[in-house]
Structure formats: C-alpha cells, structure tokens
PDB file of N, CA and C in Angstrom:
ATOM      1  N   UNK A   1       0.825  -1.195   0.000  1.00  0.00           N
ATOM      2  CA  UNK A   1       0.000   0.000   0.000  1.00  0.00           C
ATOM      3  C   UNK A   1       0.866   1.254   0.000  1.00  0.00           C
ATOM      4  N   UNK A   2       1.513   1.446   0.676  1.00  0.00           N
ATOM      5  CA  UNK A   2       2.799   2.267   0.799  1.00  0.00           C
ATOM      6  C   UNK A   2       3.555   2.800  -0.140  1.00  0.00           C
ATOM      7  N   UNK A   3       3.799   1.707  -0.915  1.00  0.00           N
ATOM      8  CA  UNK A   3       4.461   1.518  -2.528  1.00  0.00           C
ATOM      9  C   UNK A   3       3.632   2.413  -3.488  1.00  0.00           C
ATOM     10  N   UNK A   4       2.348   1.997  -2.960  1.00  0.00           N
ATOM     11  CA  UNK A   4       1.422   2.285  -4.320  1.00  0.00           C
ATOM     12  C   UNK A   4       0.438   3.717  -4.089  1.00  0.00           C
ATOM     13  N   UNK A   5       0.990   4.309  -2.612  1.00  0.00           N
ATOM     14  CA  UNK A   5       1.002   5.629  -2.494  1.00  0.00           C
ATOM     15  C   UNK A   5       1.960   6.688  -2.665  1.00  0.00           C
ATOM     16  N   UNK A   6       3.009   5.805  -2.838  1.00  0.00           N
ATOM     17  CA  UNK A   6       4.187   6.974  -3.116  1.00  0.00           C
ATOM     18  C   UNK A   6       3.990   6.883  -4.867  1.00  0.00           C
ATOM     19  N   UNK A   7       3.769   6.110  -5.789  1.00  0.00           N
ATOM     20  CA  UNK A   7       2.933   6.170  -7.008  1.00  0.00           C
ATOM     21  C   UNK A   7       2.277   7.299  -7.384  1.00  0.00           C
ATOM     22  N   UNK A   8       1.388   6.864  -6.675  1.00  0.00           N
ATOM     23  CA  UNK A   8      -0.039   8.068  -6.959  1.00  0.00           C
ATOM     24  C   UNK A   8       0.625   9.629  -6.341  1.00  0.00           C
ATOM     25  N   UNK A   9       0.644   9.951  -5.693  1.00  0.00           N
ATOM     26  CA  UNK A   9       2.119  11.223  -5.338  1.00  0.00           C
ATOM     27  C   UNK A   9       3.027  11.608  -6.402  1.00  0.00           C
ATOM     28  N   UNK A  10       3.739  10.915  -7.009  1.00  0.00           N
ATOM     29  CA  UNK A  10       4.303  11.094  -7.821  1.00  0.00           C
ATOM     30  C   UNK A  10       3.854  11.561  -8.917  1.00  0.00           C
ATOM     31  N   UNK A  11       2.306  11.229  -9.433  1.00  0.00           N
ATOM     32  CA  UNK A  11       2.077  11.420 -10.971  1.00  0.00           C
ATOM     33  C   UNK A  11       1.620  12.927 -10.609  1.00  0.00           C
ATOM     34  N   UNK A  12       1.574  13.170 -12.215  1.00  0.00           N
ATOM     35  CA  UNK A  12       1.203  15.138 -12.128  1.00  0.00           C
ATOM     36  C   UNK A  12      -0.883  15.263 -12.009  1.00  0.00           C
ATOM     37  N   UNK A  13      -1.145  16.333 -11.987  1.00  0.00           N
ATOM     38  CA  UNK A  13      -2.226  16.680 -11.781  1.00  0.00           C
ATOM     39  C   UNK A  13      -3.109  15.757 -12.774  1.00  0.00           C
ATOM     40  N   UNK A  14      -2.821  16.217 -13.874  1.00  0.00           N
ATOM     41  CA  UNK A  14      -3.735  15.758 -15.191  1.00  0.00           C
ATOM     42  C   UNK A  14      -3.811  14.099 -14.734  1.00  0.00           C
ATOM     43  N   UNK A  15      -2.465  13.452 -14.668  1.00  0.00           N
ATOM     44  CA  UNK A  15      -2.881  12.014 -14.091  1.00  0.00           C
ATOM     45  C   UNK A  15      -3.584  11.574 -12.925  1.00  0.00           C
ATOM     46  N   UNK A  16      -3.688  12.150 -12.449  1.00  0.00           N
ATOM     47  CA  UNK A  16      -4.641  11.752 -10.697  1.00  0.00           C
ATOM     48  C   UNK A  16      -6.327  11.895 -11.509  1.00  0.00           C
ATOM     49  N   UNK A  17      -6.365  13.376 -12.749  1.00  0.00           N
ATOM     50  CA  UNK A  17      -7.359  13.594 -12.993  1.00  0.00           C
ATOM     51  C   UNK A  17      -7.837  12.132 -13.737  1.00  0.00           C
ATOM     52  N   UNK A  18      -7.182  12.062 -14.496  1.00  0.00           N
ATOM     53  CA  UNK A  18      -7.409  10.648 -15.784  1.00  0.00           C
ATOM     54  C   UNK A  18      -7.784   9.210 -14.829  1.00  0.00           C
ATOM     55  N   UNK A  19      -6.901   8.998 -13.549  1.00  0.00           N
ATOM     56  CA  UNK A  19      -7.197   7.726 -12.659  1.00  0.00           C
ATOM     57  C   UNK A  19      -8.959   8.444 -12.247  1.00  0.00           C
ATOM     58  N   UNK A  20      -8.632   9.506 -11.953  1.00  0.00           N
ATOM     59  CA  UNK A  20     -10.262   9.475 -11.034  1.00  0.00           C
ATOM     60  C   UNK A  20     -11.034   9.313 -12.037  1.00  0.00           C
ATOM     61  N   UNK A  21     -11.315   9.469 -12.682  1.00  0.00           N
ATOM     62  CA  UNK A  21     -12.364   9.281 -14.088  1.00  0.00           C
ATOM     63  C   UNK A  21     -12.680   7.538 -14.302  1.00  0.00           C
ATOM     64  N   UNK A  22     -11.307   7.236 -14.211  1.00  0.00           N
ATOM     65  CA  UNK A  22     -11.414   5.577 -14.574  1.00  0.00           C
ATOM     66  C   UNK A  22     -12.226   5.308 -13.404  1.00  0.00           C
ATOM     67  N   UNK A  23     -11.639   5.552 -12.173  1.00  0.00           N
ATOM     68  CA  UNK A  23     -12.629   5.141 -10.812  1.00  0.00           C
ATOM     69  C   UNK A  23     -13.726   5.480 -10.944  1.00  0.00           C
ATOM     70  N   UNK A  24     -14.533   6.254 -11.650  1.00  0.00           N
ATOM     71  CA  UNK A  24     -15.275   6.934 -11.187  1.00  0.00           C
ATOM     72  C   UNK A  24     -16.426   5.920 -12.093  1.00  0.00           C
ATOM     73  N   UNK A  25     -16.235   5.629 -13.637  1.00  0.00           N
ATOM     74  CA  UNK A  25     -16.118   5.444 -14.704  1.00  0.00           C
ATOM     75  C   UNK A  25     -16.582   3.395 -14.112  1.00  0.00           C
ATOM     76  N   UNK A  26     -15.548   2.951 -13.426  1.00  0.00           N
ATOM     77  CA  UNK A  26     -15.694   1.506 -13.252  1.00  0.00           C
ATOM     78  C   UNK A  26     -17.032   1.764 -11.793  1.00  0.00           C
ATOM     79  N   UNK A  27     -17.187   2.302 -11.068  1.00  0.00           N
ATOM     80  CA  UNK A  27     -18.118   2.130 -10.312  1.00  0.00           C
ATOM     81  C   UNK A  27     -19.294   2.200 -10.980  1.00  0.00           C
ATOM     82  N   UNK A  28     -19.865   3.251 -11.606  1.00  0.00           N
ATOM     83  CA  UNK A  28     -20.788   3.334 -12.134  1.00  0.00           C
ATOM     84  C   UNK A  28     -21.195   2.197 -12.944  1.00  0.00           C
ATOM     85  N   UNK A  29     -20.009   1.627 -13.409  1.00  0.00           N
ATOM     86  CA  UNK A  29     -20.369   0.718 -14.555  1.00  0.00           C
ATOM     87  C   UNK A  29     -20.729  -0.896 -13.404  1.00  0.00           C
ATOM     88  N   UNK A  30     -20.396  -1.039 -12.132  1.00  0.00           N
ATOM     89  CA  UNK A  30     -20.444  -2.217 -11.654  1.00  0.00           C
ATOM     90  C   UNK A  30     -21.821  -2.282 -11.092  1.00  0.00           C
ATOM     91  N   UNK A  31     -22.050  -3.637 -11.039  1.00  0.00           N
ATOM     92  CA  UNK A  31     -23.498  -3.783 -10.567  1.00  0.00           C
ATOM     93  C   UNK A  31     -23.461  -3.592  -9.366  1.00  0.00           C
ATOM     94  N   UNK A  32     -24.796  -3.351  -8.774  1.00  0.00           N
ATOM     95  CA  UNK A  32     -25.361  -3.231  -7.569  1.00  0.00           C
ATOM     96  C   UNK A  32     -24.689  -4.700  -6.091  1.00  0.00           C
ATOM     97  N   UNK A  33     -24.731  -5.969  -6.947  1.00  0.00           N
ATOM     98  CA  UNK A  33     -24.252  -7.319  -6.603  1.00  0.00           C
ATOM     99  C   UNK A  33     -22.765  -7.057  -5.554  1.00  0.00           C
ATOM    100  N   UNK A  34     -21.879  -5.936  -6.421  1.00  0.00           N
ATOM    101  CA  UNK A  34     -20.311  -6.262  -6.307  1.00  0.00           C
ATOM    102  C   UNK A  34     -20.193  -5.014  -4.924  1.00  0.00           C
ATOM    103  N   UNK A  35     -20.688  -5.042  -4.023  1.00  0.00           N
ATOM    104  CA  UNK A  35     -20.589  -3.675  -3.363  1.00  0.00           C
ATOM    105  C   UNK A  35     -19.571  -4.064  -2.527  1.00  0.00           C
ATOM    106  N   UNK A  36     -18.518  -5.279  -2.496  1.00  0.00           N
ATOM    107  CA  UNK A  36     -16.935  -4.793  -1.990  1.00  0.00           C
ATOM    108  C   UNK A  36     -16.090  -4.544  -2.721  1.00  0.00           C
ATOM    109  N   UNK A  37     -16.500  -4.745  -4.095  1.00  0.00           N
ATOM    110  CA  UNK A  37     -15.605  -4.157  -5.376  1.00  0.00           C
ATOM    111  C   UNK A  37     -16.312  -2.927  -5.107  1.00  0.00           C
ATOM    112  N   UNK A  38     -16.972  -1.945  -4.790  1.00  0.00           N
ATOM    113  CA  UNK A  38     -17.154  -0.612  -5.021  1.00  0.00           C
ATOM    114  C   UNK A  38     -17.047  -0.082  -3.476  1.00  0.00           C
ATOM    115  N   UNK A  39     -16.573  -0.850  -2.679  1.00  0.00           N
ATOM    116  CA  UNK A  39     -16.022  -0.391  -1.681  1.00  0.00           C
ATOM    117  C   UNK A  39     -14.590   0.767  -1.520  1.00  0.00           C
ATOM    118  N   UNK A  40     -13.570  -0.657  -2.924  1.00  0.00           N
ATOM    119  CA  UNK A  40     -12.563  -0.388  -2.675  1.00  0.00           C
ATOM    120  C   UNK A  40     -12.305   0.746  -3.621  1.00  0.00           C
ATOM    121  N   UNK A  41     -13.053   0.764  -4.627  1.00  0.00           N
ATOM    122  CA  UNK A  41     -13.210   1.828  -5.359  1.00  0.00           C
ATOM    123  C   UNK A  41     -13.575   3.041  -5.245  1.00  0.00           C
ATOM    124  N   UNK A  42     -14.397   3.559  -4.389  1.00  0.00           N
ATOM    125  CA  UNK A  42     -14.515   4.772  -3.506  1.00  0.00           C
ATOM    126  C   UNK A  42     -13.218   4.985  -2.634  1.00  0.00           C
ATOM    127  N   UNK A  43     -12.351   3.842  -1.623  1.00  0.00           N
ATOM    128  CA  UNK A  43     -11.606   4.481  -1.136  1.00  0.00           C
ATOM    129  C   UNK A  43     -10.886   4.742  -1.766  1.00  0.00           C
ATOM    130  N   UNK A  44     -10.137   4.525  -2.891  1.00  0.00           N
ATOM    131  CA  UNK A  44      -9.407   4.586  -3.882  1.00  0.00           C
ATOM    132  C   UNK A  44      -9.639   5.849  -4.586  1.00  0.00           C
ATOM    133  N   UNK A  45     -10.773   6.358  -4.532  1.00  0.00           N
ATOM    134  CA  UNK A  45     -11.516   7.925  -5.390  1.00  0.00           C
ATOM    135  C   UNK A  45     -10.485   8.601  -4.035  1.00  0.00           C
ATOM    136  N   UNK A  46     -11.152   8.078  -2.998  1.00  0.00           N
ATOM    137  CA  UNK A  46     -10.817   9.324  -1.745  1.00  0.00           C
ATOM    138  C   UNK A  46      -9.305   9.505  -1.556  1.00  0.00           C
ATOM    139  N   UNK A  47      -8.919   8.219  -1.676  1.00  0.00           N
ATOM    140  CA  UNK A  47      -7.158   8.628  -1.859  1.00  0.00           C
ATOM    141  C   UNK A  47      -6.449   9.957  -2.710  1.00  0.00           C
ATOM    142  N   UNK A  48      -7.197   9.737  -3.841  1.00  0.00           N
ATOM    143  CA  UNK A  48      -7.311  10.405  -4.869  1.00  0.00           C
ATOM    144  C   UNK A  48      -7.313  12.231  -4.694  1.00  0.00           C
ATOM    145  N   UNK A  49      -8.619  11.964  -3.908  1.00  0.00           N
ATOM    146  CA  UNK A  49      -8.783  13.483  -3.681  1.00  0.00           C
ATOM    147  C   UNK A  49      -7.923  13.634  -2.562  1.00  0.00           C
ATOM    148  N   UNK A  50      -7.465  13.134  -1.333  1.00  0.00           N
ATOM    149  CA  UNK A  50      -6.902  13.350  -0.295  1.00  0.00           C
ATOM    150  C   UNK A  50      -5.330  13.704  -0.733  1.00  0.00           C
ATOM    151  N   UNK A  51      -4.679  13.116  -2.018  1.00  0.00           N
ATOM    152  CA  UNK A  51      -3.430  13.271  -2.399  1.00  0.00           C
ATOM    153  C   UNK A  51      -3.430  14.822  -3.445  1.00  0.00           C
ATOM    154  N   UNK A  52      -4.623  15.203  -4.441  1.00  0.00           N
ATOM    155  CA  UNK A  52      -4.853  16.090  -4.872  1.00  0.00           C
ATOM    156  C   UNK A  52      -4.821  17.373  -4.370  1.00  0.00           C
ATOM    157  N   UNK A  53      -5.755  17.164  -2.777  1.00  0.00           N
ATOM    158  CA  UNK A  53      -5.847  18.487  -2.139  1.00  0.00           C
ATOM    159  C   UNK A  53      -4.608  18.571  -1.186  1.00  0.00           C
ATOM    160  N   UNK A  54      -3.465  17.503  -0.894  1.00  0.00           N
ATOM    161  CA  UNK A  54      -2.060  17.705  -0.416  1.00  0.00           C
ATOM    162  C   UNK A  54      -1.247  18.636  -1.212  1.00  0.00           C
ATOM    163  N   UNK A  55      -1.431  18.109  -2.524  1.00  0.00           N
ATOM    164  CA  UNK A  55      -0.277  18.984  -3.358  1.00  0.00           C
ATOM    165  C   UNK A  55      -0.544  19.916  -3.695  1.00  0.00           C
ATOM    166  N   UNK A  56      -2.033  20.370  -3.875  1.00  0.00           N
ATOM    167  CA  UNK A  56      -2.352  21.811  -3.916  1.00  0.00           C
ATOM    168  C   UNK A  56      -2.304  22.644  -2.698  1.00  0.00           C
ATOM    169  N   UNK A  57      -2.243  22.225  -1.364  1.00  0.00           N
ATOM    170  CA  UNK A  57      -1.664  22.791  -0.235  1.00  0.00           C
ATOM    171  C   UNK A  57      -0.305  23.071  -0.231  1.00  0.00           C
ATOM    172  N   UNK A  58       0.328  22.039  -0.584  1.00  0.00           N
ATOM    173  CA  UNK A  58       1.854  22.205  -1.038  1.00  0.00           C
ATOM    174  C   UNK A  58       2.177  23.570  -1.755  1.00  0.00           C
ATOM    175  N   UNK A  59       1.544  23.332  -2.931  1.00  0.00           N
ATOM    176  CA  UNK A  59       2.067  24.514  -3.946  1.00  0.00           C
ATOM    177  C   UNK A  59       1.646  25.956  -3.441  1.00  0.00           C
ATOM    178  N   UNK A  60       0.209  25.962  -2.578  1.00  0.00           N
ATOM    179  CA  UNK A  60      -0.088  27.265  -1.989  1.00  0.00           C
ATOM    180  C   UNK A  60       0.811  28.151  -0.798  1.00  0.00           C
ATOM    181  N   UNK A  61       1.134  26.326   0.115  1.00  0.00           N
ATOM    182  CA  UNK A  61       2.492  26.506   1.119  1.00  0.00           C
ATOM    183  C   UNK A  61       3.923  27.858   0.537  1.00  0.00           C
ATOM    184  N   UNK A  62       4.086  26.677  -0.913  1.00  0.00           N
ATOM    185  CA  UNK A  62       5.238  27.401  -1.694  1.00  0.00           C
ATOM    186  C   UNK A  62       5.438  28.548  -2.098  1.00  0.00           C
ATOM    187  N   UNK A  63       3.841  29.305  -2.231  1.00  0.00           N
ATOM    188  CA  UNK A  63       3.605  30.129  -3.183  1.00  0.00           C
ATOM    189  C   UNK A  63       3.511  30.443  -4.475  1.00  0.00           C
ATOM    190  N   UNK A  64       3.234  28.951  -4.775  1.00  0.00           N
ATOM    191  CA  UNK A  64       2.818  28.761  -6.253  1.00  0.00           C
ATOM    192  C   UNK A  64       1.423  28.566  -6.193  1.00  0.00           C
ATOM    193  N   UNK A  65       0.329  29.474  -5.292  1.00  0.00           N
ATOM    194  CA  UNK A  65      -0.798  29.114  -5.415  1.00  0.00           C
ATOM    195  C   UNK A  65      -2.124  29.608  -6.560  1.00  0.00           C
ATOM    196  N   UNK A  66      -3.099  29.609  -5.964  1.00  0.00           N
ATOM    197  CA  UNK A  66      -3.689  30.396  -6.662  1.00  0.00           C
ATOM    198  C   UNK A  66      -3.514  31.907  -6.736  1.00  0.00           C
ATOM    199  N   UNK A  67      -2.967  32.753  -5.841  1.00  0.00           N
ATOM    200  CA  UNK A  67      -2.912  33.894  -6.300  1.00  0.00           C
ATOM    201  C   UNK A  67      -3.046  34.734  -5.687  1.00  0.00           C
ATOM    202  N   UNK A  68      -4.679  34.120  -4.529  1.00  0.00           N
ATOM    203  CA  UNK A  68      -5.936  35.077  -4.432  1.00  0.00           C
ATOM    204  C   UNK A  68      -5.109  35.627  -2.855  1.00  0.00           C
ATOM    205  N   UNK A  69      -5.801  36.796  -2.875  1.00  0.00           N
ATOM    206  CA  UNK A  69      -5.065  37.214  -1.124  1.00  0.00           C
ATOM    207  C   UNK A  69      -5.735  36.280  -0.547  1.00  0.00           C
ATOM    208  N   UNK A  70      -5.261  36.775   0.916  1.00  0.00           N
ATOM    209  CA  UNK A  70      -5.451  36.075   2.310  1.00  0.00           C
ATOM    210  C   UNK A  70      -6.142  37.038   3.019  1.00  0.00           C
ATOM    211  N   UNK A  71      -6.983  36.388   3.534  1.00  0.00           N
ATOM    212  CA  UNK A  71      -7.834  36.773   4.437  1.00  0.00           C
ATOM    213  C   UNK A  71      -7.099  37.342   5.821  1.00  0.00           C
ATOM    214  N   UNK A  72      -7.121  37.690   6.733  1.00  0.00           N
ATOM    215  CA  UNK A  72      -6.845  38.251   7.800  1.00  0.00           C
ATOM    216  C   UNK A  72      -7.279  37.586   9.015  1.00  0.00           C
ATOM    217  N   UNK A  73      -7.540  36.873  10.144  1.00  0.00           N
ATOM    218  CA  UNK A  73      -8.359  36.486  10.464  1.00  0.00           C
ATOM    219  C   UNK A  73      -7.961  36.949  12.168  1.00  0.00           C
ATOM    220  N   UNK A  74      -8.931  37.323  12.359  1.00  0.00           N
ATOM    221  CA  UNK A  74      -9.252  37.188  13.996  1.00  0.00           C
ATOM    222  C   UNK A  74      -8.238  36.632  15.252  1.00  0.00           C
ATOM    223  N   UNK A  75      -8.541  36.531  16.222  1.00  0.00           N
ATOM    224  CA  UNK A  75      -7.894  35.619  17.753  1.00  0.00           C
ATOM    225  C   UNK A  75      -8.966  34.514  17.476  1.00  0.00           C
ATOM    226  N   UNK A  76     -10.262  34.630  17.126  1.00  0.00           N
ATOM    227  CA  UNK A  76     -11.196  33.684  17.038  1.00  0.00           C
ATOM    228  C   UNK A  76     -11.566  32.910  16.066  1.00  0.00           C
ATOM    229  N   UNK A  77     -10.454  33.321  14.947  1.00  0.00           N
ATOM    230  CA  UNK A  77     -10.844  32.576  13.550  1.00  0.00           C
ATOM    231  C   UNK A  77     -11.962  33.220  12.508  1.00  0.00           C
ATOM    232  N   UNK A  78     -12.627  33.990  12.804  1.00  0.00           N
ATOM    233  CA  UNK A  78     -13.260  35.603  12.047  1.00  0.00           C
ATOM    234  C   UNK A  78     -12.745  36.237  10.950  1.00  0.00           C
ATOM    235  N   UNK A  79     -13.411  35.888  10.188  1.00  0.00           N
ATOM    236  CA  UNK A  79     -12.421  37.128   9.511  1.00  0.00           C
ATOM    237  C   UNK A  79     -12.672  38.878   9.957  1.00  0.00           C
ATOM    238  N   UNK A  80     -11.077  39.414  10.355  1.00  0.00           N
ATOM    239  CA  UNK A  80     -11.195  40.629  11.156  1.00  0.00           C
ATOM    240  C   UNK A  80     -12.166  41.483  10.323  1.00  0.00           C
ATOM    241  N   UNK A  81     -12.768  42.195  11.057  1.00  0.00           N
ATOM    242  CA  UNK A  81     -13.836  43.219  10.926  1.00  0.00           C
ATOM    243  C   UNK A  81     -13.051  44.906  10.563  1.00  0.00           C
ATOM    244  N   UNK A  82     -13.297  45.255   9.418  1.00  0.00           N
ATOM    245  CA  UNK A  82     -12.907  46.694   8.951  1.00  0.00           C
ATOM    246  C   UNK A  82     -13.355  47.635   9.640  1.00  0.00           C
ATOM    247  N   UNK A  83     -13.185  48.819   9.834  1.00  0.00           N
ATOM    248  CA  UNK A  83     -13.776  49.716  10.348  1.00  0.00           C
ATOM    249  C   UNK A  83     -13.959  51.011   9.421  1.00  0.00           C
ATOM    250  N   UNK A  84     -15.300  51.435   9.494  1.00  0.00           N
ATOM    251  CA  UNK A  84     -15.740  52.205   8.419  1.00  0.00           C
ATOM    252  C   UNK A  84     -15.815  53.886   8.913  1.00  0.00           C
ATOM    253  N   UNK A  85     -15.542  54.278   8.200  1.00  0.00           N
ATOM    254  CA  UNK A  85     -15.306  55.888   8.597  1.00  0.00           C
ATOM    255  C   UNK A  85     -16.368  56.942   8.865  1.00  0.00           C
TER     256      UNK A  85
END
C-alpha cells in the first residue's frame, strides 16, 4: 500500500485527474451485486482526492498558489472586521 502511495504522489495533476475518471467510470459501470468491489473503489476515489488536495496545499504553502489574497483572520478565527469611517 505504501508503494502504491508513493505512485499516486508522484504522478502530475492531469494524471490523478485521468485515474479518477477511470474510478469513477468503473463504479458506475459495476453492478449493484459487487458492493466490496465498489467499496474499494470509492476508497481509492478518496485517496485520490486526499493526495490532490495535499499537493495543492503544497504549492499554496510554496507560493505557487492560486494567487488570491489572504484573508486576515481574527484571535477567534473571524475574519477581522474593517472599520468604516
């Protein structure tokens, strides 16, 4: 398992995109009958997204993110309140 997560890590965006499709793609297509074959296939989606939204944390970490500012936030987690003139 280990092996075959440092795999999926490795490939670039577009490939995680192309595996989730196939996953996505073979569930739909399996019958109702096989629901521990579509067990493993959902966790396998979720890997998916769980490794997706790592490396896009990564790159935002880096500053290769999206772009957008940052919010400001509170002692309480708020976003701080402006004060108007």
């Amino acid at each position: 398992m280990k092996k075959k997560l440092e795999e999926l890590r490795s490939l670039s965006h577009d490939e995680l995109m192309k595996k989730l499709d196939e996953y996505k793609k073979t569930l739909l297509s399996l019958p109702d009958t096989e629901k521990a074959k579509a067990k493993v296939i959902k966790k396998n989606i979720a890997r998916l997204y769980t490794i997706m939204r790592e490396k896009k944390a990564k790159n935002e970490h880096d500053g290769v993110g999206s772009g957008k500012a940052k919010v400001k936030k509170s002692k309480k987690g708020k976003p701080a309140q402006t004060k108007k003139a």
